[in-house]
C-alpha atoms as a PDB file:
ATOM      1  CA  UNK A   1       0.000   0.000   0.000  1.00  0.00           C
ATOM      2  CA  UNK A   2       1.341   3.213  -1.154  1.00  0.00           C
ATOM      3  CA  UNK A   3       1.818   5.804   1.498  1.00  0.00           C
ATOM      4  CA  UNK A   4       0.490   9.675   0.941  1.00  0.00           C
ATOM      5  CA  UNK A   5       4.359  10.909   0.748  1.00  0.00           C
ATOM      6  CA  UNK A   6       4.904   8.886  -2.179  1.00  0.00           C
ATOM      7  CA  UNK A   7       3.044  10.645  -3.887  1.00  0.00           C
ATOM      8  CA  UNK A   8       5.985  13.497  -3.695  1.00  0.00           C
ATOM      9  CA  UNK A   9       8.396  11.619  -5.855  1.00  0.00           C
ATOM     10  CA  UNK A  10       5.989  11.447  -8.674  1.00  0.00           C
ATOM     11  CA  UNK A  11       5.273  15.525  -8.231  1.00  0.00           C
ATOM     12  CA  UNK A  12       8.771  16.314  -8.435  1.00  0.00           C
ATOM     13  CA  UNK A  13       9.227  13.621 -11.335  1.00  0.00           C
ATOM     14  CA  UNK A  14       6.368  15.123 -13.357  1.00  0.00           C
ATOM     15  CA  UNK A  15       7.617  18.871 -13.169  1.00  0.00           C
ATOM     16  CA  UNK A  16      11.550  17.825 -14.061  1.00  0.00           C
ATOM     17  CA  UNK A  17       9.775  15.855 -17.235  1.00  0.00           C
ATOM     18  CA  UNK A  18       7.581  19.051 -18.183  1.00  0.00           C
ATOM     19  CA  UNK A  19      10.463  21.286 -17.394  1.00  0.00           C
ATOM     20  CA  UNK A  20      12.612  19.296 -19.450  1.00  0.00           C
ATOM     21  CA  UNK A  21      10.055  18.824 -22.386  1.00  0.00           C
ATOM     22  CA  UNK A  22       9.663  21.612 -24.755  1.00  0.00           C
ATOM     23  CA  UNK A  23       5.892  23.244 -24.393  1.00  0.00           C
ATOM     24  CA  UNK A  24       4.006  25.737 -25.926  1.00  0.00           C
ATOM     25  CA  UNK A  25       4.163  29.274 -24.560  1.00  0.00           C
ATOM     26  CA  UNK A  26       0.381  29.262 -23.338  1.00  0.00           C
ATOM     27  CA  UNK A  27      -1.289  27.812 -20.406  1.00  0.00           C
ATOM     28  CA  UNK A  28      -4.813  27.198 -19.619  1.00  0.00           C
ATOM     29  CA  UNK A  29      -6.745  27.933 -16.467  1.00  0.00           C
ATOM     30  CA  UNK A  30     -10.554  25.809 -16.457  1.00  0.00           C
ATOM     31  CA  UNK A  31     -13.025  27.024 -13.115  1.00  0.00           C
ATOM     32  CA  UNK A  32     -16.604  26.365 -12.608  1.00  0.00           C
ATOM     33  CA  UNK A  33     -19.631  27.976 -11.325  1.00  0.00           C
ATOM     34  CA  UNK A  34     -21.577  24.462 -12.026  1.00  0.00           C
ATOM     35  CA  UNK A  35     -21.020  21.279 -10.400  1.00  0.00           C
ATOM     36  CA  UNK A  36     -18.681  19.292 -12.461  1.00  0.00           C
ATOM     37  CA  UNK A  37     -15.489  16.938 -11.868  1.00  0.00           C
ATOM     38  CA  UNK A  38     -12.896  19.744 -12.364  1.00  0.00           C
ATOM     39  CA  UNK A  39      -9.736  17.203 -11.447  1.00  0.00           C
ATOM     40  CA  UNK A  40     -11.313  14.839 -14.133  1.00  0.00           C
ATOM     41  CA  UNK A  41     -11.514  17.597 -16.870  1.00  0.00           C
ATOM     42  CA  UNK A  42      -7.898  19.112 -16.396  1.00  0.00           C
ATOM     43  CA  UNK A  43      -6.459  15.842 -16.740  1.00  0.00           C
ATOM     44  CA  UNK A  44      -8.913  14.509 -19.570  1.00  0.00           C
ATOM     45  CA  UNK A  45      -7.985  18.327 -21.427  1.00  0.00           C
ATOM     46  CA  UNK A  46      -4.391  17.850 -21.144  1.00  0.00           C
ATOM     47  CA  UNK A  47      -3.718  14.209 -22.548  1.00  0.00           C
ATOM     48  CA  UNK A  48      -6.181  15.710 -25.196  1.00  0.00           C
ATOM     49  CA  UNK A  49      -3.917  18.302 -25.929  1.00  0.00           C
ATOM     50  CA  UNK A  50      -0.999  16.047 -26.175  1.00  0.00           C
ATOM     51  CA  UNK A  51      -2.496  14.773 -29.066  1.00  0.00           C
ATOM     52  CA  UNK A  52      -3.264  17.725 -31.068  1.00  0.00           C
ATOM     53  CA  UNK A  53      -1.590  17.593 -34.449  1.00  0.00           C
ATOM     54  CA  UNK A  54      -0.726  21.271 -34.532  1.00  0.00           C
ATOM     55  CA  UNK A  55       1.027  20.559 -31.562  1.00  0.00           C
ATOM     56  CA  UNK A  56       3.272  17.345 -31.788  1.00  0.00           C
ATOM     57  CA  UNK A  57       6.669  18.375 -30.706  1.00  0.00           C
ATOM     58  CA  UNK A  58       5.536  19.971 -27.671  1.00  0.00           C
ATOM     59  CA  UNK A  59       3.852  18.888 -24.804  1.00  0.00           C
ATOM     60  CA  UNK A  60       1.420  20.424 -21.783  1.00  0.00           C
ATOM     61  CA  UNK A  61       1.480  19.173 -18.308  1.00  0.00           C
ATOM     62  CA  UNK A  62      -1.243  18.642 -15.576  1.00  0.00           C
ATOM     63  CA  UNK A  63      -0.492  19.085 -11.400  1.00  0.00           C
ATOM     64  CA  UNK A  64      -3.643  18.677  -9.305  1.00  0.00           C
ATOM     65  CA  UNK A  65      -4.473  19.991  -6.149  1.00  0.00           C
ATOM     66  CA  UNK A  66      -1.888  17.746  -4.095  1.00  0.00           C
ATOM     67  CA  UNK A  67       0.722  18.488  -6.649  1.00  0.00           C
ATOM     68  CA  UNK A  68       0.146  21.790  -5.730  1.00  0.00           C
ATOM     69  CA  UNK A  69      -0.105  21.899  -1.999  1.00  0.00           C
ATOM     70  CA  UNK A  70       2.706  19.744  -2.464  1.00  0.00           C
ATOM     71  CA  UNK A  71       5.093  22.067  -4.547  1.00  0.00           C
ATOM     72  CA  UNK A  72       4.214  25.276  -2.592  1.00  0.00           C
ATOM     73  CA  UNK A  73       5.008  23.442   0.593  1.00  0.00           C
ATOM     74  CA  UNK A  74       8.330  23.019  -0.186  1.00  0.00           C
ATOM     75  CA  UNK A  75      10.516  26.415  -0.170  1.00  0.00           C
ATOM     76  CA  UNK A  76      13.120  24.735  -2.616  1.00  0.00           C
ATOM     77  CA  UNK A  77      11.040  24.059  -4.741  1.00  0.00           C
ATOM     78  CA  UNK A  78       8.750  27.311  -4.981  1.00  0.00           C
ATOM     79  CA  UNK A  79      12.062  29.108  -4.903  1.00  0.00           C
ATOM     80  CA  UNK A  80      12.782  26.804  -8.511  1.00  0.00           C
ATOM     81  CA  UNK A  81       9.593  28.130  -9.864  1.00  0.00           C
ATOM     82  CA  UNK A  82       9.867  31.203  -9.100  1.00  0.00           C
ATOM     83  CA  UNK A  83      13.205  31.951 -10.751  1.00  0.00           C
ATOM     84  CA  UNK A  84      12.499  29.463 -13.859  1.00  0.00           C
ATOM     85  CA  UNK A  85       8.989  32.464 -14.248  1.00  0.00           C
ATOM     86  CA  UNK A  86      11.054  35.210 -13.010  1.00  0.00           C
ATOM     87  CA  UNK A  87       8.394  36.337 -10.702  1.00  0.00           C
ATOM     88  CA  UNK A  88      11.481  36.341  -7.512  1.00  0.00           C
ATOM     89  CA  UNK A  89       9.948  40.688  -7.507  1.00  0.00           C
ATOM     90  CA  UNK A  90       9.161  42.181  -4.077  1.00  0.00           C
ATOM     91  CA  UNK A  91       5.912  43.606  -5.162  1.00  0.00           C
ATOM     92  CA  UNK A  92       5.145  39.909  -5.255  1.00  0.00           C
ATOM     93  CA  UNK A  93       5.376  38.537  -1.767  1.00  0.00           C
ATOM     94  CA  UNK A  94       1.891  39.206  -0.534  1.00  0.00           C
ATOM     95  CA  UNK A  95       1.000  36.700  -2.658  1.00  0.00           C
ATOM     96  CA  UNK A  96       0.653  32.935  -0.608  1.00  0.00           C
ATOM     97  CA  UNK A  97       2.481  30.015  -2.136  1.00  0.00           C
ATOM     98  CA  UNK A  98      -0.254  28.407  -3.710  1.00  0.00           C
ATOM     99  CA  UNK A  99      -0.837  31.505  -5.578  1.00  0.00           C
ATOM    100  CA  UNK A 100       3.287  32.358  -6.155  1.00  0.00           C
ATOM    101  CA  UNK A 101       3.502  28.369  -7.641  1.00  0.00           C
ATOM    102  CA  UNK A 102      -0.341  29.104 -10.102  1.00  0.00           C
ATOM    103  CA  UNK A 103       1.377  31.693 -11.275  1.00  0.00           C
ATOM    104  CA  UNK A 104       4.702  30.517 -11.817  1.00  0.00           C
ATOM    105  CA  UNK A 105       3.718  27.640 -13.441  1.00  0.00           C
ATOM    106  CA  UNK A 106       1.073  29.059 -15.494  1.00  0.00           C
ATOM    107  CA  UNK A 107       3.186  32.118 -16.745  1.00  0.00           C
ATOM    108  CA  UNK A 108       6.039  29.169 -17.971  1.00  0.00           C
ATOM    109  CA  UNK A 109       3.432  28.448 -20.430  1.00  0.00           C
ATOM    110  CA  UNK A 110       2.474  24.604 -21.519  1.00  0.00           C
ATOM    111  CA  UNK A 111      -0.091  24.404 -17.985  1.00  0.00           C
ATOM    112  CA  UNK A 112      -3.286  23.041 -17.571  1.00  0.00           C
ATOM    113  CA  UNK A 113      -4.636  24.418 -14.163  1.00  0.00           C
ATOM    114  CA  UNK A 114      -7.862  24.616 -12.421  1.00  0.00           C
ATOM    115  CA  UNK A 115     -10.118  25.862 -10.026  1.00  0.00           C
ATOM    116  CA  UNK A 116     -10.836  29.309  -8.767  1.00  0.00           C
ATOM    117  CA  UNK A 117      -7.643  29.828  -7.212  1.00  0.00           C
ATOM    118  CA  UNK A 118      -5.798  29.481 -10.380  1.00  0.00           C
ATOM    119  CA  UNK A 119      -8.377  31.542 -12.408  1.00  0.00           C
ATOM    120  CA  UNK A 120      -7.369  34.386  -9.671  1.00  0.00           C
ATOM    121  CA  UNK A 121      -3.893  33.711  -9.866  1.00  0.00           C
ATOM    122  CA  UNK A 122      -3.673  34.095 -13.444  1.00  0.00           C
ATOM    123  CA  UNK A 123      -6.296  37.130 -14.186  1.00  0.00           C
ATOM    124  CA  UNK A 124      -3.440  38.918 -15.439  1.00  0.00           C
ATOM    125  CA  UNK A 125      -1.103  36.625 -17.007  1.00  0.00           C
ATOM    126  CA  UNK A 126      -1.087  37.739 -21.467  1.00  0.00           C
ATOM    127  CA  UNK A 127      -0.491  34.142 -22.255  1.00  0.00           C
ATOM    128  CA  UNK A 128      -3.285  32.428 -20.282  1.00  0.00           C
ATOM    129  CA  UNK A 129      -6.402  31.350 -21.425  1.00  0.00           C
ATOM    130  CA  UNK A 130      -9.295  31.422 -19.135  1.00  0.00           C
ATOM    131  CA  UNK A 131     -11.850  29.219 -19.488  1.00  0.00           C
ATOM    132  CA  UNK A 132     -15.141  28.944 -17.378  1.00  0.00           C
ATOM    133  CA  UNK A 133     -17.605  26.600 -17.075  1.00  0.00           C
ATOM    134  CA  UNK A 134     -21.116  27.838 -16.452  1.00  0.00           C
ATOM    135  CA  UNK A 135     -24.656  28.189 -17.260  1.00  0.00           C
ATOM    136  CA  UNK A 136     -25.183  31.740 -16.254  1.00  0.00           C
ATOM    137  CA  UNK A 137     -21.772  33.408 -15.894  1.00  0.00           C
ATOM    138  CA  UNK A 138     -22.303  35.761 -19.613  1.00  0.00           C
ATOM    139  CA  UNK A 139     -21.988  38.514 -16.734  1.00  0.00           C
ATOM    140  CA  UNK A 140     -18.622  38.190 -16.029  1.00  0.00           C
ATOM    141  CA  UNK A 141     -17.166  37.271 -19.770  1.00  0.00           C
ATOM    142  CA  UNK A 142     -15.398  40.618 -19.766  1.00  0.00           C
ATOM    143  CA  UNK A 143     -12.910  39.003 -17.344  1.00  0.00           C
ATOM    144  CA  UNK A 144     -12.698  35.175 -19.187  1.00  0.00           C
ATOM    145  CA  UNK A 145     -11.256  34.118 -22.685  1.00  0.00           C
ATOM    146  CA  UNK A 146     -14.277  32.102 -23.042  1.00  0.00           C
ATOM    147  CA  UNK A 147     -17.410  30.266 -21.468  1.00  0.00           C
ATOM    148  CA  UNK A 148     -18.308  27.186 -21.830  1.00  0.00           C
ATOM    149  CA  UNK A 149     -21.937  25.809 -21.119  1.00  0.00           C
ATOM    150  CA  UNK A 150     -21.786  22.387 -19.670  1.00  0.00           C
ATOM    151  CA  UNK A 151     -25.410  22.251 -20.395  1.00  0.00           C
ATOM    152  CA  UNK A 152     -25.269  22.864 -24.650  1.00  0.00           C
ATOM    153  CA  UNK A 153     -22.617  19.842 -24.243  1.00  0.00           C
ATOM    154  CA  UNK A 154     -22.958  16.075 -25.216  1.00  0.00           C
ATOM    155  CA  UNK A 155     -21.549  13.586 -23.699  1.00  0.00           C
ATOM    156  CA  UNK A 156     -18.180  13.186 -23.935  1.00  0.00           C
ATOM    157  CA  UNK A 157     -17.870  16.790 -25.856  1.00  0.00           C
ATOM    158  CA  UNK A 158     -17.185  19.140 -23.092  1.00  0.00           C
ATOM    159  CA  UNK A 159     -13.269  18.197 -22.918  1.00  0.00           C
ATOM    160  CA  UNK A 160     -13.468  19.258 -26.792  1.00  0.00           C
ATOM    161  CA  UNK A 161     -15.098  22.700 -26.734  1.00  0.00           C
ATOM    162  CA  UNK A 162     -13.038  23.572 -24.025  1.00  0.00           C
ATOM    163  CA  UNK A 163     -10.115  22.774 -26.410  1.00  0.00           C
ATOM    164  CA  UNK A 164     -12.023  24.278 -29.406  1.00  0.00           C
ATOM    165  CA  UNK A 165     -12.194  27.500 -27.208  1.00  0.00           C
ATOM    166  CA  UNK A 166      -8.523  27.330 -26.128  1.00  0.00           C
ATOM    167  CA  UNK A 167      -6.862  26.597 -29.473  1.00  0.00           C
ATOM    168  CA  UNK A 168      -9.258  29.361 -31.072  1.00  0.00           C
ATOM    169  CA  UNK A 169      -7.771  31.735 -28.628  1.00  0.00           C
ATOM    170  CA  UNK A 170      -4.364  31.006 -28.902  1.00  0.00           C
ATOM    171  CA  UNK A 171      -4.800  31.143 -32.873  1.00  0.00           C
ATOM    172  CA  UNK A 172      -6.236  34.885 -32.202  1.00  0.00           C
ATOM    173  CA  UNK A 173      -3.975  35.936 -30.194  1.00  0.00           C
ATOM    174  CA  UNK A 174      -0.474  34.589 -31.973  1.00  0.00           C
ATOM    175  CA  UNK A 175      -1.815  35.129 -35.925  1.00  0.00           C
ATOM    176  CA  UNK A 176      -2.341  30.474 -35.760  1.00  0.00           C
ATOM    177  CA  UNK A 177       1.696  29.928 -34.493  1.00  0.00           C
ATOM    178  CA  UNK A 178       2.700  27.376 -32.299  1.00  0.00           C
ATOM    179  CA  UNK A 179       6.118  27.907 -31.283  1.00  0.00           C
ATOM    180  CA  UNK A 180       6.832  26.217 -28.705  1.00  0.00           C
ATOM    181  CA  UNK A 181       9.121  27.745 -25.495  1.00  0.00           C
ATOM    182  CA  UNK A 182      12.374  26.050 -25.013  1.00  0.00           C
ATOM    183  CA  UNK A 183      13.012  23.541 -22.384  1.00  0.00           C
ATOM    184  CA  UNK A 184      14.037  25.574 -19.052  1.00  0.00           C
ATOM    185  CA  UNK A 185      15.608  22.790 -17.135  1.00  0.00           C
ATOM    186  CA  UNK A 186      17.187  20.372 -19.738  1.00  0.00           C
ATOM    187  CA  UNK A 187      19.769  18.396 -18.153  1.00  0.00           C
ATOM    188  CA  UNK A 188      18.648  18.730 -14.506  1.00  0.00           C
ATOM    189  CA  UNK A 189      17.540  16.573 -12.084  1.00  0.00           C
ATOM    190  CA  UNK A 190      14.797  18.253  -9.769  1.00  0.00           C
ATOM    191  CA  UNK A 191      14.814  15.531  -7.373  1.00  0.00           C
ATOM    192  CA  UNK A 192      18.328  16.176  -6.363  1.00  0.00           C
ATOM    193  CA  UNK A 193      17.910  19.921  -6.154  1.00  0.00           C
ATOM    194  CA  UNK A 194      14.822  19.351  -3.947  1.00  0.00           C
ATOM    195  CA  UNK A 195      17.324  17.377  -1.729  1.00  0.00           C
ATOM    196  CA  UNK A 196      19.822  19.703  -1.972  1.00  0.00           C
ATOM    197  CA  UNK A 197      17.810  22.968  -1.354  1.00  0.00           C
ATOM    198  CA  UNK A 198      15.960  21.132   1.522  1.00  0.00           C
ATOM    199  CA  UNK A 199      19.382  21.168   3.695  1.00  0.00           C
ATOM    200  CA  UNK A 200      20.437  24.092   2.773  1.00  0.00           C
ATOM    201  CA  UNK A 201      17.576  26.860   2.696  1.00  0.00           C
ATOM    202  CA  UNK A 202      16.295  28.815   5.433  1.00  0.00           C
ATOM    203  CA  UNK A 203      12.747  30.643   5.502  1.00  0.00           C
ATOM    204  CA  UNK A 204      11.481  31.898   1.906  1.00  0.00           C
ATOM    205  CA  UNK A 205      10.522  35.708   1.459  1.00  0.00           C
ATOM    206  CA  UNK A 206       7.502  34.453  -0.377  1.00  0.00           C
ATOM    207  CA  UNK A 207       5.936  32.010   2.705  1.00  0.00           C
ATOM    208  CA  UNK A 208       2.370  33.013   2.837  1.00  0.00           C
END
């Protein structure tokens, strides 16, 4: 039986392998104002992206909730993010380190995040798309790439109009290219810097 702190390994793992993977320069942030299996989606909407066409060569990663109460737990590691995004600012440090990692990881581009913490955490971020599910949220589109109505969906089609919405976005926004960002940590292994940094950092400025 697997204990809860394995799970850590497999965090870790995942970032290093999107880190080291070369990704597309936008991220996308999914929240909900209707009861719906937001976990489910993100990960369903991210293996679908993988296998865009336009986008072979490149490839998007997924860290739920535990990955990220995981990741902004651990100084060394939110310190990692935060100088891969170049977000280490002072105006920055009344953010709290769920929002400071959301942001970080989002503004590295190739994300799939949700809930309403990263749709906060990325309001402001040029190369995130928004994306809300909701029946009655035309209110607030102003401040959203897109809506989505759960309820005008099929089965099975709501992972696919959020991707419609996302890739029609992107195409807006860059003129249809898809160049994809460089990888920022080719070579390294993030499990031994988490080791490392572990022994050897004190408090972080950006603790929440």
């Amino acid at each position: 039986m697997k204990r809860k702190s394995d799970r850590y390994p497999s965090t870790v793992g995942r970032l290093s392998n999107w880190l080291e993977a070369s990704s597309p320069p936008y991220s996308l942030a999914v929240g909900a104002t209707c009861g719906c299996d937001l976990a489910r989606l993100e990960r369903e909407t991210c293996d679908a992206l993988n296998r865009v066409r336009e986008l072979q060569g490149s490839r998007f990663g997924w860290f739920g909730f535990e990955d990220i109460r995981h990741l902004s737990g651990q100084p060394g590691l939110r310190r990692f993010i935060v100088t891969r995004a170049d977000l280490d600012n002072p105006r920055f440090h009344t953010w709290n380190d769920i929002e400071v990692v959301l942001r970080g990881l989002a503004s590295l581009g190739g994300v799939v995040l949700g809930g309403q913490a990263a749709m906060d955490a990325t309001h402001d971020l040029p190369n995130v798309c928004r994306v809300m599910l909701s029946r009655c949220d035309s209110c607030r589109e102003s401040e959203l790439s897109g809506i989505v109505d759960p309820g005008r969906c099929g089965e099975g089609q709501l992972v696919s109009e959020v991707i419609r919405t996302f890739l029609d976005w992107v195409t807006y926004r860059s003129g249809g290219r898809w160049e994809p960002r460089l990888p920022l940590a080719e070579g390294e292994d993030l499990k031994a810097i988490h080791a490392s940094i572990r022994e050897s950092s004190g408090p972080v400025a950006l603790a929440g």
